[in-house]
Each structure stands twice: as structure tokens, then as C-alpha cells.
N, C-alpha and C. Protein backbone atom coordinates (compact mmCIF):
# COMPACT_ATOMS: atom_id res chain seq x y z
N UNK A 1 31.28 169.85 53.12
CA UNK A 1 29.96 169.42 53.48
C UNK A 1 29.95 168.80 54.86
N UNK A 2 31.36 167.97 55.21
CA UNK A 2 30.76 167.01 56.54
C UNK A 2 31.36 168.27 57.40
N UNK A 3 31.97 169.18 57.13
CA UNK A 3 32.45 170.57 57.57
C UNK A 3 31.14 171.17 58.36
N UNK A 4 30.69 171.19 57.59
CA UNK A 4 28.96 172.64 57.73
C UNK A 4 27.92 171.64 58.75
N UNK A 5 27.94 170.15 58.34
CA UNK A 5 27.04 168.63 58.96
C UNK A 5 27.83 169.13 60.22
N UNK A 6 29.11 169.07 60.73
CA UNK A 6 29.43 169.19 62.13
C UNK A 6 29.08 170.36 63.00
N UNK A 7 29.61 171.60 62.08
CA UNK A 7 29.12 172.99 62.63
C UNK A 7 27.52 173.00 63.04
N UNK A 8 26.33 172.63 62.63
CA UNK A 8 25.22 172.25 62.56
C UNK A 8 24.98 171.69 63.79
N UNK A 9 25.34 170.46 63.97
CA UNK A 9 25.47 169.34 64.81
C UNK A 9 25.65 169.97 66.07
N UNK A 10 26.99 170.83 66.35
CA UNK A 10 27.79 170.87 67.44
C UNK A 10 27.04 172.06 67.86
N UNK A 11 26.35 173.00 66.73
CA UNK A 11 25.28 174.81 67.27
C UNK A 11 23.97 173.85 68.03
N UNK A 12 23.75 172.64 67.56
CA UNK A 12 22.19 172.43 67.91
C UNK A 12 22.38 172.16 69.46
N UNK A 13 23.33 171.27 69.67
CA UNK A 13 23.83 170.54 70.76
C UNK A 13 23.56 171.57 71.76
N UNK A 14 24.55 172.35 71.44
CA UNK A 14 25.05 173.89 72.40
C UNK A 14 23.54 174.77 72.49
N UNK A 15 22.64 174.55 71.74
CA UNK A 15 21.12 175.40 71.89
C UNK A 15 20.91 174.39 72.65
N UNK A 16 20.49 173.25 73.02
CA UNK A 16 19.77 172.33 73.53
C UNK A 16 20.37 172.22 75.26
N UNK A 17 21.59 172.27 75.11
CA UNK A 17 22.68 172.47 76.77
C UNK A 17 22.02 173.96 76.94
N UNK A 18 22.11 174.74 76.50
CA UNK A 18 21.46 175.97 77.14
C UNK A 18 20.07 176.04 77.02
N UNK A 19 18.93 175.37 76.72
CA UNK A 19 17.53 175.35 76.75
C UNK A 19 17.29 174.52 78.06
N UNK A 20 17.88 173.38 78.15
CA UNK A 20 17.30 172.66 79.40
C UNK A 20 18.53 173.07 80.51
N UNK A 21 19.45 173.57 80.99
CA UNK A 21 19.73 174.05 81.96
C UNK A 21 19.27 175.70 82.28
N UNK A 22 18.41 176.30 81.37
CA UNK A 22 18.11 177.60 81.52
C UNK A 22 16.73 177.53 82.45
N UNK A 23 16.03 176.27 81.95
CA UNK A 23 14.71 176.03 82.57
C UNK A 23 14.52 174.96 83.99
N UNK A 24 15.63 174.95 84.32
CA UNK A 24 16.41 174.14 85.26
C UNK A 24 15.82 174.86 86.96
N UNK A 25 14.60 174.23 87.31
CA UNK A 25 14.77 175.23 89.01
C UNK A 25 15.00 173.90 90.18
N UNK A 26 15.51 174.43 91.12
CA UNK A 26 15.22 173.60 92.47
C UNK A 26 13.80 173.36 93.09
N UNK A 27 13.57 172.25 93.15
CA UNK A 27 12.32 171.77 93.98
C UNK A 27 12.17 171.84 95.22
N UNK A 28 11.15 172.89 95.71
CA UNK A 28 11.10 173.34 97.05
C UNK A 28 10.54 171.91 97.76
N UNK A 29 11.58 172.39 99.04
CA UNK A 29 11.32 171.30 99.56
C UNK A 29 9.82 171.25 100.48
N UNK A 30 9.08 170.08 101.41
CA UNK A 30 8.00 169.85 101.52
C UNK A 30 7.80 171.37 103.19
N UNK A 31 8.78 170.98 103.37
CA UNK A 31 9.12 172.04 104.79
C UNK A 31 8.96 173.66 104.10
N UNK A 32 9.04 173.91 103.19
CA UNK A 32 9.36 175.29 102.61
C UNK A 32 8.06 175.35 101.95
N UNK A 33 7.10 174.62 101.96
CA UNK A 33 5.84 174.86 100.55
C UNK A 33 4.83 174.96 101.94
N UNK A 34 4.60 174.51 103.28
CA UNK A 34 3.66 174.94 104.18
C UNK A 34 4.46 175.19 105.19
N UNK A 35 3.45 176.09 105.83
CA UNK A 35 3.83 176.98 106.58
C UNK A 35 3.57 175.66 108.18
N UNK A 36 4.41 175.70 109.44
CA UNK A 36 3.98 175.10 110.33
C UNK A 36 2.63 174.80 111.22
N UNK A 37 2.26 174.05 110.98
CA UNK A 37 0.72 173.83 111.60
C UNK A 37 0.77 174.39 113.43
N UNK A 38 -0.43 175.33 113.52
CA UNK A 38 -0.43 175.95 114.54
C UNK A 38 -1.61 175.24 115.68
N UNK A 39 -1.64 174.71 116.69
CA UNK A 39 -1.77 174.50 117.23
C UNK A 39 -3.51 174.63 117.69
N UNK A 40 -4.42 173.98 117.50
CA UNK A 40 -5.92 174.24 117.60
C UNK A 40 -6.52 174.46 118.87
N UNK A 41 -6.85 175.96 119.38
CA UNK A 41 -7.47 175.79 120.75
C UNK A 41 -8.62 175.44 120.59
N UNK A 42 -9.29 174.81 121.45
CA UNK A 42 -10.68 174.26 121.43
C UNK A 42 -11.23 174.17 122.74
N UNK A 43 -12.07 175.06 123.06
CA UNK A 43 -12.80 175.40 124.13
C UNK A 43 -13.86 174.84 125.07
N UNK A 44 -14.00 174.99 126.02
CA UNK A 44 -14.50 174.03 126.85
C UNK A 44 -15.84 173.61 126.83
N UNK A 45 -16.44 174.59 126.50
CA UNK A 45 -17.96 174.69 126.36
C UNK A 45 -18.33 175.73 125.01
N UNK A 46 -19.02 175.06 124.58
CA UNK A 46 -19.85 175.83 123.36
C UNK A 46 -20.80 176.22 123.47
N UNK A 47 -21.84 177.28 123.72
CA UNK A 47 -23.00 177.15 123.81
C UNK A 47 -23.85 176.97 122.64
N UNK A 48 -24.94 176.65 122.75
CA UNK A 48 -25.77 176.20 121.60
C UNK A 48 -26.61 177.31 120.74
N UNK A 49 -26.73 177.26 119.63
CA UNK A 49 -27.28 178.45 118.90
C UNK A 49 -29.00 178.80 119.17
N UNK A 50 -28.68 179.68 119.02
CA UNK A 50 -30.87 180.26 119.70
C UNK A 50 -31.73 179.63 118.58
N UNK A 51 -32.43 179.14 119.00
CA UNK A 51 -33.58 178.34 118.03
C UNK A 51 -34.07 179.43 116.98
N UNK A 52 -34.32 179.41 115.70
CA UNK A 52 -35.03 180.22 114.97
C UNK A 52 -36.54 180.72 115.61
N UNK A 53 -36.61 182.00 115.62
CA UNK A 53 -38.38 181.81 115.99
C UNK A 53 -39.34 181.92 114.80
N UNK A 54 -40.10 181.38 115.24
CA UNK A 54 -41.15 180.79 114.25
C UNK A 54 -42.40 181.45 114.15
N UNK A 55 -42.48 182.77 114.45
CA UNK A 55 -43.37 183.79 114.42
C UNK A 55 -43.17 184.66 113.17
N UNK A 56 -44.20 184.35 112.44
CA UNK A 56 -44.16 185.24 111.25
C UNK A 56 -43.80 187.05 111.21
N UNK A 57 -43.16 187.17 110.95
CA UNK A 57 -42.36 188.86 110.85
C UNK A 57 -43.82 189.87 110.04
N UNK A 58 -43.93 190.67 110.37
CA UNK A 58 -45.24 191.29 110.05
C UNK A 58 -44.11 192.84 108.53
N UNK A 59 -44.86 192.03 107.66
CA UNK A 59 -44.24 193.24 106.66
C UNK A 59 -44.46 194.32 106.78
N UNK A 60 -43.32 195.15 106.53
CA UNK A 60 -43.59 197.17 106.60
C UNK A 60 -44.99 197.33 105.79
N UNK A 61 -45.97 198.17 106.47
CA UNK A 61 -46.95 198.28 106.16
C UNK A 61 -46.80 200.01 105.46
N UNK A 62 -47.29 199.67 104.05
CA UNK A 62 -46.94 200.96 102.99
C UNK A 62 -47.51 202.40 103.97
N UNK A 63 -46.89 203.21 103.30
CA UNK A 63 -47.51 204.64 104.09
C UNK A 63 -48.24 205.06 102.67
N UNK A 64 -49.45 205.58 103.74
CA UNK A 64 -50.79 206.04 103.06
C UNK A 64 -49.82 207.30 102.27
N UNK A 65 -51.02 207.88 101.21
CA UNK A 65 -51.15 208.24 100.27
C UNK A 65 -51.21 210.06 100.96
N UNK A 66 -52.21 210.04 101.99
CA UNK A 66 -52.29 211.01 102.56
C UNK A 66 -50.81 211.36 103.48
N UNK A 67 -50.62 210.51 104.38
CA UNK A 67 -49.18 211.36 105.02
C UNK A 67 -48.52 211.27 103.80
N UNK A 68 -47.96 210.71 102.85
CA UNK A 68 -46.86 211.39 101.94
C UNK A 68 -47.28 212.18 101.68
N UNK A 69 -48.42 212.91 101.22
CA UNK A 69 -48.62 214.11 100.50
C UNK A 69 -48.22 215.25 101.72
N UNK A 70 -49.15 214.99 102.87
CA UNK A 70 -48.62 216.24 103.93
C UNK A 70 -47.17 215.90 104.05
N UNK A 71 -46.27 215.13 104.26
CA UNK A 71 -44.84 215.24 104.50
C UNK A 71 -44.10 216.05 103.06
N UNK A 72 -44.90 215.53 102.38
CA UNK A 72 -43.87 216.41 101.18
C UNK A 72 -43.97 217.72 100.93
N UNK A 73 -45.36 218.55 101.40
CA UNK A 73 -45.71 220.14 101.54
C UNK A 73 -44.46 220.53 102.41
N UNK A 74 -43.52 219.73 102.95
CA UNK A 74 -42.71 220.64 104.43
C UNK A 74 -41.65 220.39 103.96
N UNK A 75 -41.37 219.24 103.07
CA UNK A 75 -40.03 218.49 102.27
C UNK A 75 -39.87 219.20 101.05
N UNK A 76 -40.50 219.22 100.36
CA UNK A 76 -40.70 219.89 98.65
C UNK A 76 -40.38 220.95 98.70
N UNK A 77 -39.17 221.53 99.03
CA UNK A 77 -39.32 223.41 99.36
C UNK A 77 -38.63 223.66 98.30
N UNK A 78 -38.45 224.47 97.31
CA UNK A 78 -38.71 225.15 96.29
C UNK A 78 -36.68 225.84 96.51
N UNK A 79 -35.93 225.47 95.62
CA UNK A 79 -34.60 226.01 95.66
C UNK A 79 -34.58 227.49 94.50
N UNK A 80 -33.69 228.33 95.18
CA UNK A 80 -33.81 229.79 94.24
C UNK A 80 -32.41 229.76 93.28
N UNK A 81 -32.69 230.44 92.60
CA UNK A 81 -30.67 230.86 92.14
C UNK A 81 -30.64 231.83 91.62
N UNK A 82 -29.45 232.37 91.29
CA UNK A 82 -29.12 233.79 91.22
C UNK A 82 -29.06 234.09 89.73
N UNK A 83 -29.48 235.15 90.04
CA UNK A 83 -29.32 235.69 88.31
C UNK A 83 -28.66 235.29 87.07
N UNK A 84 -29.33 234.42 86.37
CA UNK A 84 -28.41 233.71 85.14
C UNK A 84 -27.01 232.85 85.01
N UNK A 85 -27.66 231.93 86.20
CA UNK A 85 -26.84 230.94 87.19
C UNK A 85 -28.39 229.74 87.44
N UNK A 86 -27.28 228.79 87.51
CA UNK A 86 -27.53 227.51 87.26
C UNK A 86 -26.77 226.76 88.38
N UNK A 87 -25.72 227.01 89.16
CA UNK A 87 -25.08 226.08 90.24
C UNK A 87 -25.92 226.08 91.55
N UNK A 88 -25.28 225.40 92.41
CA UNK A 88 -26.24 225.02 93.43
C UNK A 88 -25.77 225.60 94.88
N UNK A 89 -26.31 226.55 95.16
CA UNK A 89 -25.49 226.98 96.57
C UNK A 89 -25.47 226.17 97.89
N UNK A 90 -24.71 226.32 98.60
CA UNK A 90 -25.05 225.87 99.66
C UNK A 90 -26.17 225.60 100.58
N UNK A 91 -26.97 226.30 100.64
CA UNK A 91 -28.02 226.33 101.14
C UNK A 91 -29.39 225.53 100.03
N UNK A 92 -29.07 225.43 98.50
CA UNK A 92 -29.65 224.76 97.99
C UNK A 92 -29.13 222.98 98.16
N UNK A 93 -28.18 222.64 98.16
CA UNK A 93 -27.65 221.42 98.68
C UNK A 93 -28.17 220.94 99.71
N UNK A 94 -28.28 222.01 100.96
CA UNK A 94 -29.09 221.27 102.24
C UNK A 94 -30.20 221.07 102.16
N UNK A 95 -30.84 221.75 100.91
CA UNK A 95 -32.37 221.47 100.63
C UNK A 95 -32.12 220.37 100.45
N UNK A 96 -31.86 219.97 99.17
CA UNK A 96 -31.77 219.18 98.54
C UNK A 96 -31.01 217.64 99.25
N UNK A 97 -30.61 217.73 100.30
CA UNK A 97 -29.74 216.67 100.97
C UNK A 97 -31.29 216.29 101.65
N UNK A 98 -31.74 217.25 102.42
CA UNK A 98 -33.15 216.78 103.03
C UNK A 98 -34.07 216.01 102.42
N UNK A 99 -34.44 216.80 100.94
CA UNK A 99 -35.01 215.54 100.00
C UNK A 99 -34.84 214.73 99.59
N UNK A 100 -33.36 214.55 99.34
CA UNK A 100 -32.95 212.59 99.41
C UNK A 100 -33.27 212.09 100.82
N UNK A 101 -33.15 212.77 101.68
CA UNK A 101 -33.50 211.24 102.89
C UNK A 101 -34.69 211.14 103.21
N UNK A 102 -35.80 212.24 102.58
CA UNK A 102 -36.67 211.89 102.78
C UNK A 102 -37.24 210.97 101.54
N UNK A 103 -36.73 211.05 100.99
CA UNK A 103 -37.01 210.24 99.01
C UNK A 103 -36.47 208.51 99.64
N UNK A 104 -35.29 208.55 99.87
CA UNK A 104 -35.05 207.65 100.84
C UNK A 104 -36.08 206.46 101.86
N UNK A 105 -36.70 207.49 102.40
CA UNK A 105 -37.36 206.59 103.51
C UNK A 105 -38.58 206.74 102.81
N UNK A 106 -39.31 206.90 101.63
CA UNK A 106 -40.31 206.77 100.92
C UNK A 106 -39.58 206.12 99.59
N UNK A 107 -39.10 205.16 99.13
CA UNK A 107 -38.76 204.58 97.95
C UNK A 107 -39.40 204.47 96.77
N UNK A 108 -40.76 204.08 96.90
CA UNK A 108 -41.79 204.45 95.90
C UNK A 108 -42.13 205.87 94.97
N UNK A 109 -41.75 206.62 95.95
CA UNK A 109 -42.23 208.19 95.79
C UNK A 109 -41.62 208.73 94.51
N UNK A 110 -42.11 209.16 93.40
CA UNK A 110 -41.83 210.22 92.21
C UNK A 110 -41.93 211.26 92.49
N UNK A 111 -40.75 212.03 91.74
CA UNK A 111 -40.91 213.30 92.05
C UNK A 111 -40.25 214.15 90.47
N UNK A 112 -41.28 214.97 89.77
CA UNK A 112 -40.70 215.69 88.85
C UNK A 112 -40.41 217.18 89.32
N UNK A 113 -38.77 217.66 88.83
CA UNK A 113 -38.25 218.30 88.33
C UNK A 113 -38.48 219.61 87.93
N UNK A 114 -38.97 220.86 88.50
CA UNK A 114 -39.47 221.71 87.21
C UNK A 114 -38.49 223.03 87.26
N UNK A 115 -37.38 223.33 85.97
CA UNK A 115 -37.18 224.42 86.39
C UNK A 115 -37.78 225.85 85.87
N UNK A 116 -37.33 226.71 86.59
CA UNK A 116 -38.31 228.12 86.22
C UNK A 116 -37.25 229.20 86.17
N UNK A 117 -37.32 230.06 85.47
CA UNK A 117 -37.08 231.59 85.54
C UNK A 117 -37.03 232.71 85.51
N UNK A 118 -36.70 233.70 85.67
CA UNK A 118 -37.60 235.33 85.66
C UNK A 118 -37.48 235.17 83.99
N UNK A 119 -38.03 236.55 83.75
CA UNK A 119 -39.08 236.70 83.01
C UNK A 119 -37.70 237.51 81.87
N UNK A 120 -36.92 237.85 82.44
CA UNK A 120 -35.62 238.51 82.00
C UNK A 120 -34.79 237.33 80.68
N UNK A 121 -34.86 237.64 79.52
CA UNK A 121 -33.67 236.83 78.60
C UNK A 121 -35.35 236.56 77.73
N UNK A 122 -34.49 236.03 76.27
CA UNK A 122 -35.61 235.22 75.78
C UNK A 122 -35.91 233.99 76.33
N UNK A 123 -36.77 233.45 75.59
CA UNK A 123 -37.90 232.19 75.96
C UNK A 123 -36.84 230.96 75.78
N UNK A 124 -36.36 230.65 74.69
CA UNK A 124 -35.75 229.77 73.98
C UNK A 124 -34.20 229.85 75.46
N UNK A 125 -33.57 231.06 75.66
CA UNK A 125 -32.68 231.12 76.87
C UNK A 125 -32.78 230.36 77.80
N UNK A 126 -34.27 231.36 78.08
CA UNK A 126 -34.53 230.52 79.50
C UNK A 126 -35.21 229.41 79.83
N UNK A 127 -36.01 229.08 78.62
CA UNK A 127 -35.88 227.59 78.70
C UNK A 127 -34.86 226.33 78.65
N UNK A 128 -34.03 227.22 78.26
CA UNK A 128 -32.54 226.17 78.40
C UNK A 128 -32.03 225.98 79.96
N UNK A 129 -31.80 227.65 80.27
CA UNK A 129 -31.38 227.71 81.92
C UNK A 129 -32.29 226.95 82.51
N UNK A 130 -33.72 227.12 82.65
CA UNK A 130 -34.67 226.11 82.97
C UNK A 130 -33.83 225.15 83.36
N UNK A 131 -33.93 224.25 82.24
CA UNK A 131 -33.59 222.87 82.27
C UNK A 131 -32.17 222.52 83.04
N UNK A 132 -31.06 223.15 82.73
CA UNK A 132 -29.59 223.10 83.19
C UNK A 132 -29.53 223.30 84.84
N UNK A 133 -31.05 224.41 85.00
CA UNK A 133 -31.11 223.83 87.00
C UNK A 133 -32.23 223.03 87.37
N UNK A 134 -33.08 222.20 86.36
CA UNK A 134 -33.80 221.13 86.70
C UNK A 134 -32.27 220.15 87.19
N UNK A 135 -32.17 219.86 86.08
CA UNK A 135 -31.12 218.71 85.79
C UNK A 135 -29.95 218.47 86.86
N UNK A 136 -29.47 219.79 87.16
CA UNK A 136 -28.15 219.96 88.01
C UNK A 136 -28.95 219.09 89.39
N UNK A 137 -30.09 219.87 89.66
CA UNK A 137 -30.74 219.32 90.29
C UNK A 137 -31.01 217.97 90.46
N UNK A 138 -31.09 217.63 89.15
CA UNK A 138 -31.76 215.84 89.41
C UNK A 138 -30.55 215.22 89.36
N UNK A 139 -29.47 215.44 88.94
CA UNK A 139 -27.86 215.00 89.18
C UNK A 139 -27.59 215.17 90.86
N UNK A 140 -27.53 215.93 91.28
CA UNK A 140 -27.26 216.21 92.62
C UNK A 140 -27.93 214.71 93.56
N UNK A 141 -29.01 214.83 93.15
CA UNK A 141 -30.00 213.97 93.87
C UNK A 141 -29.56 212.70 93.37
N UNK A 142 -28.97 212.30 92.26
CA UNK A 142 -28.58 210.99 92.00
C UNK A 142 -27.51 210.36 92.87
N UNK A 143 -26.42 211.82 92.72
CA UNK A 143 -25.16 211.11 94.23
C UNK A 143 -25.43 211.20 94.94
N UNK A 144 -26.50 211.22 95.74
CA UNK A 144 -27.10 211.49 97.10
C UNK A 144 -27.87 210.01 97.16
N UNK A 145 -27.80 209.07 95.93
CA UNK A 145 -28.21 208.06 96.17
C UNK A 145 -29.87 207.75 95.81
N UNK A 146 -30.18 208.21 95.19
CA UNK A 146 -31.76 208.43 94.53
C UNK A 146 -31.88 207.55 93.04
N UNK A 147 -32.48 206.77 93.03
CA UNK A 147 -32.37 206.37 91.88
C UNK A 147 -33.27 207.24 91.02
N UNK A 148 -33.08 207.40 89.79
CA UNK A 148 -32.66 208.49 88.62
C UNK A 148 -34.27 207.80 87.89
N UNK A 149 -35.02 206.67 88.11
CA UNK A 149 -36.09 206.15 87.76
C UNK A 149 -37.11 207.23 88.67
N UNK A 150 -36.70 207.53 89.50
CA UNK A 150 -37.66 208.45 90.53
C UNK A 150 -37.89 210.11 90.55
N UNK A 151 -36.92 210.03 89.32
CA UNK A 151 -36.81 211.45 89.08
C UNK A 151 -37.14 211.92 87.71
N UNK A 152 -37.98 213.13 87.80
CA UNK A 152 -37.76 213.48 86.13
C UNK A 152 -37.85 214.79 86.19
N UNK A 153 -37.10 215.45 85.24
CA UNK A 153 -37.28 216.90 84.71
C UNK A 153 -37.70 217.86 84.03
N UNK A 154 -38.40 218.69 83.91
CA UNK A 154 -38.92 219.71 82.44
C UNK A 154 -38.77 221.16 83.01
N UNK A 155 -38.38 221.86 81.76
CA UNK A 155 -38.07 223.16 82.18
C UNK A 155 -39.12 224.25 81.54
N UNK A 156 -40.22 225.07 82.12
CA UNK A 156 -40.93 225.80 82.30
C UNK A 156 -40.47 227.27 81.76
N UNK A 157 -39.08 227.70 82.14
CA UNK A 157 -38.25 228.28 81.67
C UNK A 157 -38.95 230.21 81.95
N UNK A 158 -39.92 231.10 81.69
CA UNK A 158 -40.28 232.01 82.47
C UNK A 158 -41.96 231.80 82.46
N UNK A 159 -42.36 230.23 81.85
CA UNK A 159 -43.75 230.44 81.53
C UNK A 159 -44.82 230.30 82.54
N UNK A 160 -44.30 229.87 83.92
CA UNK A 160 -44.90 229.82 84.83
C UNK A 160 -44.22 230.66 86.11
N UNK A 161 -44.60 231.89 86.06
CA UNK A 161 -44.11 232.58 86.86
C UNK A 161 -44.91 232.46 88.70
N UNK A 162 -44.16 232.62 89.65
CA UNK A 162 -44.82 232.13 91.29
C UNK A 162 -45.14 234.07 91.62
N UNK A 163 -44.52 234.85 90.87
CA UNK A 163 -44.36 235.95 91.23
C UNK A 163 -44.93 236.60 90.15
N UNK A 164 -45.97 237.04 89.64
CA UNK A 164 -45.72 238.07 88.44
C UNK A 164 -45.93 239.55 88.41
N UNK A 165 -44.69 239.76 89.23
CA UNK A 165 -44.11 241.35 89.46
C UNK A 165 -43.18 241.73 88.43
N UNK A 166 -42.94 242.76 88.30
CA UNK A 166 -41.52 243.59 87.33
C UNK A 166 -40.19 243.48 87.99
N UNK A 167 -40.08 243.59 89.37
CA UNK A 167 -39.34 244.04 90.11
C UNK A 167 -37.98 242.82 90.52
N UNK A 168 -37.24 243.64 91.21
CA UNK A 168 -36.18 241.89 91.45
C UNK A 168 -36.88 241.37 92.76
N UNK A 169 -37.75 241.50 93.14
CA UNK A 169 -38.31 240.98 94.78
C UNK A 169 -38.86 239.55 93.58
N UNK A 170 -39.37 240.13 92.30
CA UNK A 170 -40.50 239.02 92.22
C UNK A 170 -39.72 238.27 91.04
N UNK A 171 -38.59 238.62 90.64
CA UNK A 171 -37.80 238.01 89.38
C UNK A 171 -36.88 236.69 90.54
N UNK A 172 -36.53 237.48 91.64
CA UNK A 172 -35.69 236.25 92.41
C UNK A 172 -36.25 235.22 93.07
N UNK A 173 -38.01 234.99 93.61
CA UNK A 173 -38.59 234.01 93.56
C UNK A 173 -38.94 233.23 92.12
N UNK A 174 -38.85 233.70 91.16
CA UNK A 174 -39.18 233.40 90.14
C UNK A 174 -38.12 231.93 89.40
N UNK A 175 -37.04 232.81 89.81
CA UNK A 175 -35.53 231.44 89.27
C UNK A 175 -35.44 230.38 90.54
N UNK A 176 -35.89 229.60 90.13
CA UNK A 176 -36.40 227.81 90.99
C UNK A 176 -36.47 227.38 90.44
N UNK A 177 -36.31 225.94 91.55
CA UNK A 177 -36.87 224.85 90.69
C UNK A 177 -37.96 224.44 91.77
N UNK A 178 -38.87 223.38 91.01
CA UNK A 178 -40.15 222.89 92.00
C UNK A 178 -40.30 221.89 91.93
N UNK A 179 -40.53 221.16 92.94
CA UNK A 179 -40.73 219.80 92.92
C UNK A 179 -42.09 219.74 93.11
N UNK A 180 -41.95 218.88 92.52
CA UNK A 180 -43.64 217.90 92.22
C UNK A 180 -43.86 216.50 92.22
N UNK A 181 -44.47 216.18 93.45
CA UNK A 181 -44.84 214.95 93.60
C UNK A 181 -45.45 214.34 92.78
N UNK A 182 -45.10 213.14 92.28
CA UNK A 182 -45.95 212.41 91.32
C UNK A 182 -46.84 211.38 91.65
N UNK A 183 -48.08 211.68 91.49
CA UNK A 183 -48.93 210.25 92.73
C UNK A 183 -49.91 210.10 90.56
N UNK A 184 -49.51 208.72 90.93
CA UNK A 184 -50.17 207.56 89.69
C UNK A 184 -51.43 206.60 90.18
């Protein structure tokens, strides 16, 4: 028993010598914890700050109702796509880059979404495609920095045709989308 009492005794000891020399660091000294103080230039003359002026700032005065509407007949241009396609070509992008900066410098301005397509596929189809190049559309315009409150979409799909010919002259104006100004 006073056998096992010592073994006990002499393990705790030996945990306790290795707990507090394990946690054991050197104290940096005061020279090693900041860095040397550098030297303050201070200049000869200061000049003095410009007085606030005290003339009331005249707020951006809203743009009429009428120039947005004529600016957006030249802005609003109408993107095409290709036959049972939904991506955005190049040349639809630069549209579309134009109408964010002009969406941009009109902040207020709504604008819905509409997509359209030939007359080719069923209804239920192309009302889907419709929508998949509204949308691509109103996505595009979101990373371009548009807030997504300013935008909305519905897809028309072949029920509003711009063309109503048989032919592909009048099926390829037909697959667009259209923007539509929204005045409330």
C-alpha cells in the first residue's frame, strides 16, 4: 500500500514538473515588443482648410416623362435569336450593355421583359423559349448592374407576332425580345 501511495506521489510530481515547465515562455523584452520611434517631420507652414460654402446645392432636377419616353424609342431596340436558341450573341450583349447605361443614368425607369417567337414549335414550347430569352435577358442586365426591382419578364411565346409572314424573313424578326417601358 505505502508501495502504490509513493508510485502515485512520485507520477503526480513528475506530471506537474512537466506541466509548468512545458508552459514556461521568455518574456519579451520592452525593446523587442515596439518597434523604434521614428522621428516626426513637421512642416513649416500649414495652410488653412477652405471654408465650407454656404450656398445651397440645387438638387438633380428629375427628367420629364417626355424625354424618357423619346430616349427609350432609340435605346429599347428589340434583340433577335436564332432558331430555337435562347443565348445571347454578341451583338445582342452590346444591345443590351447600351441599355444598362442608359437604365443607369435613368434609375427610376421600369422596364418589362417580353419574350417572343416564330410561330414554328407548339405554344406550350414556345412559351417556355419565350421566357428562357426574356430571363437570360433580365439576368444579363442584372450583372451589368441593374437592379432586378427594375426589371420584369413575361413570355408571349408566338402570340404576338411583329411579322405575320410564313417565311424565315418574317419567323427571324419574330424570335425577340421587347422591351417595354413601364411609366406608372
Amino acid at each position: 500500500m505505502v508501495r502504490s501511495f509513493l508510485l502515485c506521489l512520485m507520477l503526480g510530481l513528475l506530471m506537474m514538473v512537466c506541466i509548468f515547465s512545458g508552459c514556461h515562455k521568455a518574456p519579451k523584452s520592452e525593446s523587442q515588443m515596439r518597434p523604434a520611434p521614428t522621428p516626426e517631420v513637421v512642416p513649416e507652414y500649414i495652410p488653412a482648410p477652405e471654408p465650407p460654402s454656404w450656398e445651397p446645392q440645387q438638387p438633380a432636377q428629375p427628367r420629364s416623362v417626355d424625354v424618357i419616353v423619346s430616349e427609350s424609342k432609340s435605346i429599347l431596340l428589340d434583340v433577335h435569336f436564332e432558331y430555337d436558341r435562347f443565348d445571347l450573341s454578341s451583338e445582342t450583349r452590346r444591345t443590351l450593355v447600351q441599355i444598362a447605361d442608359w437604365l443607369m443614368k435613368n434609375p427610376g425607369v421600369k422596364i418589362m421583359i417580353e419574350g417572343h417567337c416564330d410561330e414554328r414549335g407548339s405554344n406550350e414550347y414556345n412559351l417556355a423559349l419565350g421566357e428562357r430569352r426574356a430571363k437570360n435577358c433580365e439576368s444579363y442586365l442584372v450583372t451589368l448592374g441593374i437592379d432586378s426591382a427594375n426589371l420584369s419578364s413575361i413570355s408571349y411565346g408566338e402570340e404576338r407576332p411583329i411579322d405575320p409572314g410564313h417565311n424565315e424573313i418574317a419567323w427571324a424578326k419574330n424570335r425577340r425580345c421587347h422591351f417595354k417601358l413601364m411609366l406608372y
